[in-house]
PDB file of N, CA and C in Angstrom:
ATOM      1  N   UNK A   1       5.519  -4.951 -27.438  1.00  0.00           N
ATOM      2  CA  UNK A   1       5.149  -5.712 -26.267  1.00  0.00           C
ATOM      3  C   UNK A   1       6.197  -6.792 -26.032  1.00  0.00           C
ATOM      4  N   UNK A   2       6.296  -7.010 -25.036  1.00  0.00           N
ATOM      5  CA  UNK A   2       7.700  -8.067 -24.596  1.00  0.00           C
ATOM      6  C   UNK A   2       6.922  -9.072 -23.181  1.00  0.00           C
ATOM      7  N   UNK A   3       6.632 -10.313 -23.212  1.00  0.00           N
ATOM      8  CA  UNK A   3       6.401 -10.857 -21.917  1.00  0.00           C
ATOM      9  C   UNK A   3       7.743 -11.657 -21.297  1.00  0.00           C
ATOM     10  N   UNK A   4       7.711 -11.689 -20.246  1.00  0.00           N
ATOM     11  CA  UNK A   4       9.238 -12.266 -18.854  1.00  0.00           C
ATOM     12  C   UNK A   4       8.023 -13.132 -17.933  1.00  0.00           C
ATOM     13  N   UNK A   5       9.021 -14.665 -17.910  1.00  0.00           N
ATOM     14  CA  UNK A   5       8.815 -15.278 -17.190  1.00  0.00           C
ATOM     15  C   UNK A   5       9.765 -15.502 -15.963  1.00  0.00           C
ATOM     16  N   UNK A   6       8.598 -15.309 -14.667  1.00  0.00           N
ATOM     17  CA  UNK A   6       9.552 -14.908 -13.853  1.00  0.00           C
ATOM     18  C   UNK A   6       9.733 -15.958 -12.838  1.00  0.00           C
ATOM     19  N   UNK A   7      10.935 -16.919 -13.347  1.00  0.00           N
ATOM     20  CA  UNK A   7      11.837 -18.318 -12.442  1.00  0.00           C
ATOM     21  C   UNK A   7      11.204 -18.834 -11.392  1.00  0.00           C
ATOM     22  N   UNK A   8      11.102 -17.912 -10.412  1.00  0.00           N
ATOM     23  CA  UNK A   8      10.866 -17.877  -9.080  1.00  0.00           C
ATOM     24  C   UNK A   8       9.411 -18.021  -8.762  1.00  0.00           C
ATOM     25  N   UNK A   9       8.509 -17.766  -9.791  1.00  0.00           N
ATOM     26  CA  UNK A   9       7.291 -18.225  -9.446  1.00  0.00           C
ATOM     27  C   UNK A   9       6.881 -19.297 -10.581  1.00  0.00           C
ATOM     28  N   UNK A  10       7.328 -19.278 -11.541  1.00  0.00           N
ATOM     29  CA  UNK A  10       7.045 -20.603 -12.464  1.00  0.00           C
ATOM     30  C   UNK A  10       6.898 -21.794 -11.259  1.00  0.00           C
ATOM     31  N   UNK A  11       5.692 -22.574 -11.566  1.00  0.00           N
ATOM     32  CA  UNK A  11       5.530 -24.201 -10.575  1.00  0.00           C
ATOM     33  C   UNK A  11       5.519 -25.412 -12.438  1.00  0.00           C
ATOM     34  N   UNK A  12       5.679 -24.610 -13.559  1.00  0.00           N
ATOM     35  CA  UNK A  12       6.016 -25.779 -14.480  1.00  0.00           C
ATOM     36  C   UNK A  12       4.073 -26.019 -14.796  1.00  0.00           C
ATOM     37  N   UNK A  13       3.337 -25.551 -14.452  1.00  0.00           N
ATOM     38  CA  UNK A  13       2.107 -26.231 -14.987  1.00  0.00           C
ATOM     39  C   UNK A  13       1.953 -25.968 -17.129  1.00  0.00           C
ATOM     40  N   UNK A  14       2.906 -25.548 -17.181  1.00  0.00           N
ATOM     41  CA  UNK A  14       3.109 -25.134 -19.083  1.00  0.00           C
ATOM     42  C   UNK A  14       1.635 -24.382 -19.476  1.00  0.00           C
ATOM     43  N   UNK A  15       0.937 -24.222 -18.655  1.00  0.00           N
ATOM     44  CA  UNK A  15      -0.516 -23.446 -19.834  1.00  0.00           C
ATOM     45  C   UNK A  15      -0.049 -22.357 -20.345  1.00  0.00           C
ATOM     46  N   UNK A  16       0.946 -21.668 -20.598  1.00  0.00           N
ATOM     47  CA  UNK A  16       1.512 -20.792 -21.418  1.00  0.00           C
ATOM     48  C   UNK A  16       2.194 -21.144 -22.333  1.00  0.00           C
ATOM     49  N   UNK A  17       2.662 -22.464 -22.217  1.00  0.00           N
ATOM     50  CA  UNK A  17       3.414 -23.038 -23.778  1.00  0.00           C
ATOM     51  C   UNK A  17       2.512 -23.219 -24.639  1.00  0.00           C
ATOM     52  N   UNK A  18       1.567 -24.163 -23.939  1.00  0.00           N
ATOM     53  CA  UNK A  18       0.220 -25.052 -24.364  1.00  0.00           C
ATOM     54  C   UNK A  18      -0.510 -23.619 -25.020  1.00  0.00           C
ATOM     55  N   UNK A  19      -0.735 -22.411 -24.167  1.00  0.00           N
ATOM     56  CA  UNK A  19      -1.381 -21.458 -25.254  1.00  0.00           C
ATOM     57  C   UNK A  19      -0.663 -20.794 -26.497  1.00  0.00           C
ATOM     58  N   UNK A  20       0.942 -20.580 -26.053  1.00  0.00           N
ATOM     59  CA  UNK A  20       1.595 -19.912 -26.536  1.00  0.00           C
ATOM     60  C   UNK A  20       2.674 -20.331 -27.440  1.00  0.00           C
ATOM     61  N   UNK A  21       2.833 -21.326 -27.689  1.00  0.00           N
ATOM     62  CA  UNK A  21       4.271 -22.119 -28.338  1.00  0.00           C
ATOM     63  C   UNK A  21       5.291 -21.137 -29.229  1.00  0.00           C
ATOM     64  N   UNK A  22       4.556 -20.253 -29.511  1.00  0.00           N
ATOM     65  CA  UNK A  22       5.213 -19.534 -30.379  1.00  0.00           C
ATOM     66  C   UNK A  22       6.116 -18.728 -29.845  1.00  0.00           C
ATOM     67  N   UNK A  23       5.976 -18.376 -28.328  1.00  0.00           N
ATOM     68  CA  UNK A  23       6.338 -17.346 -27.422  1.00  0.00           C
ATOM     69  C   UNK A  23       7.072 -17.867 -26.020  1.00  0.00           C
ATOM     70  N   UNK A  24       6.794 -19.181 -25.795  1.00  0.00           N
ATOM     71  CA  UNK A  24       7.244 -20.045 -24.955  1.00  0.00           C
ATOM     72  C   UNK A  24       7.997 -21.112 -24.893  1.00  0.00           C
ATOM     73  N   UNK A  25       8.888 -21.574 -24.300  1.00  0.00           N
ATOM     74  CA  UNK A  25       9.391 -22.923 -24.157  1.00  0.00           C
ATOM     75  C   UNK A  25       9.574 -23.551 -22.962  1.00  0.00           C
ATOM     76  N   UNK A  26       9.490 -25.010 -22.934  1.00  0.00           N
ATOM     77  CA  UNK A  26      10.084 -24.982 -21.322  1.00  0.00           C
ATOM     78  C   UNK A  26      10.995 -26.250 -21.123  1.00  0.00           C
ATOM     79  N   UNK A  27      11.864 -26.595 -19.673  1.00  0.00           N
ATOM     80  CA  UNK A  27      12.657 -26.975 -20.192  1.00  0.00           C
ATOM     81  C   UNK A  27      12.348 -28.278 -19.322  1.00  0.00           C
ATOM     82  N   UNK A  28      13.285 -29.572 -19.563  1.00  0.00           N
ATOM     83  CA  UNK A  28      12.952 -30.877 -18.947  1.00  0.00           C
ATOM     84  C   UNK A  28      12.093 -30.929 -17.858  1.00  0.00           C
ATOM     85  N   UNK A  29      12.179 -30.355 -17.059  1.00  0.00           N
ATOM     86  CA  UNK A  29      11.635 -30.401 -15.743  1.00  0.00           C
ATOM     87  C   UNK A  29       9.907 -29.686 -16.115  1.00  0.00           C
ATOM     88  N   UNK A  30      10.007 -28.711 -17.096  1.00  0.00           N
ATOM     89  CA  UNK A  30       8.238 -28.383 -17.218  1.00  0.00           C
ATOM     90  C   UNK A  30       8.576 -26.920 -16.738  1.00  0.00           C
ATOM     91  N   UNK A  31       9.385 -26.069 -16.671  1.00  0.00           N
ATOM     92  CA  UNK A  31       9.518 -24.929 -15.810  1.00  0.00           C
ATOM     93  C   UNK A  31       9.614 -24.578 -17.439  1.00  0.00           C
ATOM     94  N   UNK A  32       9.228 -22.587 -17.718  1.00  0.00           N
ATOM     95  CA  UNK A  32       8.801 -22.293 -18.679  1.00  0.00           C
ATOM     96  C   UNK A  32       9.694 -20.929 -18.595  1.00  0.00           C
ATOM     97  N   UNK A  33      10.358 -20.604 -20.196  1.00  0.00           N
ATOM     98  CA  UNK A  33      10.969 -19.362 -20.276  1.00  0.00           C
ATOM     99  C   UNK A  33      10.204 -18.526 -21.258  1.00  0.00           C
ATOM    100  N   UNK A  34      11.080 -17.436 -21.693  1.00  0.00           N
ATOM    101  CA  UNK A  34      10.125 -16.880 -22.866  1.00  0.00           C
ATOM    102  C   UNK A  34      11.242 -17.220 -23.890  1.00  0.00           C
ATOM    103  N   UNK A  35      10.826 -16.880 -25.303  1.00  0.00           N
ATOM    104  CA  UNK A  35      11.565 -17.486 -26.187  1.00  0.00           C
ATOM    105  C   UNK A  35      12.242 -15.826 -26.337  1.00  0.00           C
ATOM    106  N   UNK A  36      13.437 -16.161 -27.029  1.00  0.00           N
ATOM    107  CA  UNK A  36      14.734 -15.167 -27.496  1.00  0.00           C
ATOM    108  C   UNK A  36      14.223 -14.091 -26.549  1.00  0.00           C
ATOM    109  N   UNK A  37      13.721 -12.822 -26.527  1.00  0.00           N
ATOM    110  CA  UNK A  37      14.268 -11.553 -25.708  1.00  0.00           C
ATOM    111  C   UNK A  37      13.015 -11.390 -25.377  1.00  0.00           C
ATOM    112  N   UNK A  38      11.800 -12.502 -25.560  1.00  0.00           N
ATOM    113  CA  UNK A  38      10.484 -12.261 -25.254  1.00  0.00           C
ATOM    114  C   UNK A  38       9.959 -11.134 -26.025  1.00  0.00           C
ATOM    115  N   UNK A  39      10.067 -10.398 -26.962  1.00  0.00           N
ATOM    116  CA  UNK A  39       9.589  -9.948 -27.666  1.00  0.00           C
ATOM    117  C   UNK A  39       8.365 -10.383 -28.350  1.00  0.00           C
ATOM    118  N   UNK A  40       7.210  -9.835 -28.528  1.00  0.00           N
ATOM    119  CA  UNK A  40       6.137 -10.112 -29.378  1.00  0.00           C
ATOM    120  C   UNK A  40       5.611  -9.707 -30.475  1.00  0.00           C
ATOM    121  N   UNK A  41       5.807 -10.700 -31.642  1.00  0.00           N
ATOM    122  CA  UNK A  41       4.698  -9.743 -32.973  1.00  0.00           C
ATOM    123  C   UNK A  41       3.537  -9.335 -32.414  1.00  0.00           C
ATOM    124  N   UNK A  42       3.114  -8.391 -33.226  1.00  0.00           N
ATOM    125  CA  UNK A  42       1.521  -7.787 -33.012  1.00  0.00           C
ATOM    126  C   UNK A  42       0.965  -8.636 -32.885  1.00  0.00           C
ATOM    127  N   UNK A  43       1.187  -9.920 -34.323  1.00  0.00           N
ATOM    128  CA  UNK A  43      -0.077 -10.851 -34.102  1.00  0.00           C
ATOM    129  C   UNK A  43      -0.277 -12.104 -33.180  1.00  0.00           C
ATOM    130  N   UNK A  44       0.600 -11.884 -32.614  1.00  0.00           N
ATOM    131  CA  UNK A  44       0.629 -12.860 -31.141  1.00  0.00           C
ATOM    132  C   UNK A  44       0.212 -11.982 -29.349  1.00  0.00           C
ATOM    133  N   UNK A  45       0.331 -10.742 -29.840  1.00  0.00           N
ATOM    134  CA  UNK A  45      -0.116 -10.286 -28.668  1.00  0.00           C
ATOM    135  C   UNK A  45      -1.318 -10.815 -28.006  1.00  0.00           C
ATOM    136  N   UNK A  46      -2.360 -11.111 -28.437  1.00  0.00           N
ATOM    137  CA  UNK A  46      -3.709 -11.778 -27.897  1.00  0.00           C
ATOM    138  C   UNK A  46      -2.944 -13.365 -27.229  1.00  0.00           C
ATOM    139  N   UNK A  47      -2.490 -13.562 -28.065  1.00  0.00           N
ATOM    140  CA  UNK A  47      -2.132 -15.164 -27.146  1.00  0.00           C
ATOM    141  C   UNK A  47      -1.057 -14.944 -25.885  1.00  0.00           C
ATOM    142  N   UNK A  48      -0.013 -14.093 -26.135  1.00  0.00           N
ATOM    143  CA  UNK A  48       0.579 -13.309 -24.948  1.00  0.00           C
ATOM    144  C   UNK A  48      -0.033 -13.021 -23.646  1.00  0.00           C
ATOM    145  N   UNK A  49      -1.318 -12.458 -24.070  1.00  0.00           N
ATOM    146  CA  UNK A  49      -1.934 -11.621 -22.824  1.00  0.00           C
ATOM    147  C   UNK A  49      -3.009 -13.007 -22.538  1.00  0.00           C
ATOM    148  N   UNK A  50      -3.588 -14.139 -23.252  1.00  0.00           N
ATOM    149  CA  UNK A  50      -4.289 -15.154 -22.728  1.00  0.00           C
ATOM    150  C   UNK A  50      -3.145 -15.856 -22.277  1.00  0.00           C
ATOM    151  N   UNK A  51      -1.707 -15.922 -22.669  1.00  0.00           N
ATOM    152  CA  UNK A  51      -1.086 -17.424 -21.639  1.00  0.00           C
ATOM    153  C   UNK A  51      -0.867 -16.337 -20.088  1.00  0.00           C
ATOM    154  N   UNK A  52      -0.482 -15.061 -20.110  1.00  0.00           N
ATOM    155  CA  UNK A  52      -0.461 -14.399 -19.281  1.00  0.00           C
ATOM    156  C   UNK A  52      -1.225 -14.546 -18.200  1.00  0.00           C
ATOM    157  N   UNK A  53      -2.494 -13.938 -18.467  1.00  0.00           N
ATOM    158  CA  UNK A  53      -4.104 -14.301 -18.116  1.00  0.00           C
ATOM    159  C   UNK A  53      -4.267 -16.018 -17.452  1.00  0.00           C
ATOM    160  N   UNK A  54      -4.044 -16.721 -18.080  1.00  0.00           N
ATOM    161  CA  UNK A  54      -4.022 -18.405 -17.356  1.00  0.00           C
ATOM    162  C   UNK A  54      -2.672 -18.657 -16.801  1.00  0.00           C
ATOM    163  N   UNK A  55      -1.891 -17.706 -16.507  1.00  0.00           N
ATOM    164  CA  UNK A  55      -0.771 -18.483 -15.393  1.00  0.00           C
ATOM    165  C   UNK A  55      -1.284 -18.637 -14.191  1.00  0.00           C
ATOM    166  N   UNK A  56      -1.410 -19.626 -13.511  1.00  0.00           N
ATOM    167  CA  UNK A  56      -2.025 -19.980 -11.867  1.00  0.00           C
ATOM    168  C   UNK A  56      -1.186 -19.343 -10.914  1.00  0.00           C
ATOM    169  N   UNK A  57      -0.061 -19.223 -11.364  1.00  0.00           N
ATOM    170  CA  UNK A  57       0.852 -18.183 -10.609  1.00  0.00           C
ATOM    171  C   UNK A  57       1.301 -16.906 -10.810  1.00  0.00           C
ATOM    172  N   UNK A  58       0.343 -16.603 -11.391  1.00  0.00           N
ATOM    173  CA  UNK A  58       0.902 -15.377 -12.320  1.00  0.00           C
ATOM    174  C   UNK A  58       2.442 -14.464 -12.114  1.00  0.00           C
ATOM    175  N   UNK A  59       2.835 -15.647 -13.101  1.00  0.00           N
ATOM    176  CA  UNK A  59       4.853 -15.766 -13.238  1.00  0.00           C
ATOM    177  C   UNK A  59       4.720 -14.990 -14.345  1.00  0.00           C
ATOM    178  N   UNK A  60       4.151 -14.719 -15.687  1.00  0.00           N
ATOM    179  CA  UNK A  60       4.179 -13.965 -16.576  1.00  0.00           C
ATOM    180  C   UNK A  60       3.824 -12.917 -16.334  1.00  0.00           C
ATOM    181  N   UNK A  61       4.801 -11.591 -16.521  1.00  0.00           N
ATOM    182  CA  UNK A  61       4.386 -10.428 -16.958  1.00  0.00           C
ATOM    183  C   UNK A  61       4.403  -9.933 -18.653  1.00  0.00           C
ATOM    184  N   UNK A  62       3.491  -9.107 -18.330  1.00  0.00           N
ATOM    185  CA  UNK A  62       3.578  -8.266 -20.260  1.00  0.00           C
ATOM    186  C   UNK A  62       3.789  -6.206 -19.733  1.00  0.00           C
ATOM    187  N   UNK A  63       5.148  -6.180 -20.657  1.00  0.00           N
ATOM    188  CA  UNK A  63       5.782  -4.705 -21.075  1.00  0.00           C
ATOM    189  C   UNK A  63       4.940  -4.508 -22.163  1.00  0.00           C
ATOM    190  N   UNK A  64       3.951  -3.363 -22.047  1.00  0.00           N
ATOM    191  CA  UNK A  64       3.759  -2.841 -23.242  1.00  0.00           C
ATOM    192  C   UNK A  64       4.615  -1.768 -24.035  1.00  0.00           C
TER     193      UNK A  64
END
C-alpha cells in the first residue's frame, strides 16, 4: 500500500499528520506530504486509510 498527497488540494488542516506522524509530514506553512515514497508497513495501514478517511479535502489517496 502506498498513500500520495496531492499539493493541489492540500488546504494544510494536518489531520493526517495529527493521525498519521509516522506516514506524514508537513511543512512551515501546514501543507502536508507523505514521508519518503509513501510507502506503508502493514501495520500502519489502518492509520493510512483513517488519515485518508479524515482529509476534508480528500487530498490523500491510497494504492493498494
Amino acid at each position: 500500500m502506498r498513500v500520495k498527497v496531492d499539493a493541489d488540494k492540500c488546504q494544510g488542516h494536518n489531520r493526517c499528520f495529527s493521525l498519521a506522524v509516522e506516514l506524514f509530514d508537513v511543512d512551515e506553512y501546514g501543507y502536508a506530504t507523505e514521508l519518503g515514497d509513501g510507502q506503508v508497513p502493514q501495520e500502519l495501514e489502518e492509520k493510512a486509510r483513517l488519515a485518508a478517511a479524515n482529509c476534508p479535502e480528500f487530498a490523500i489517496s491510497i494504492e493498494e
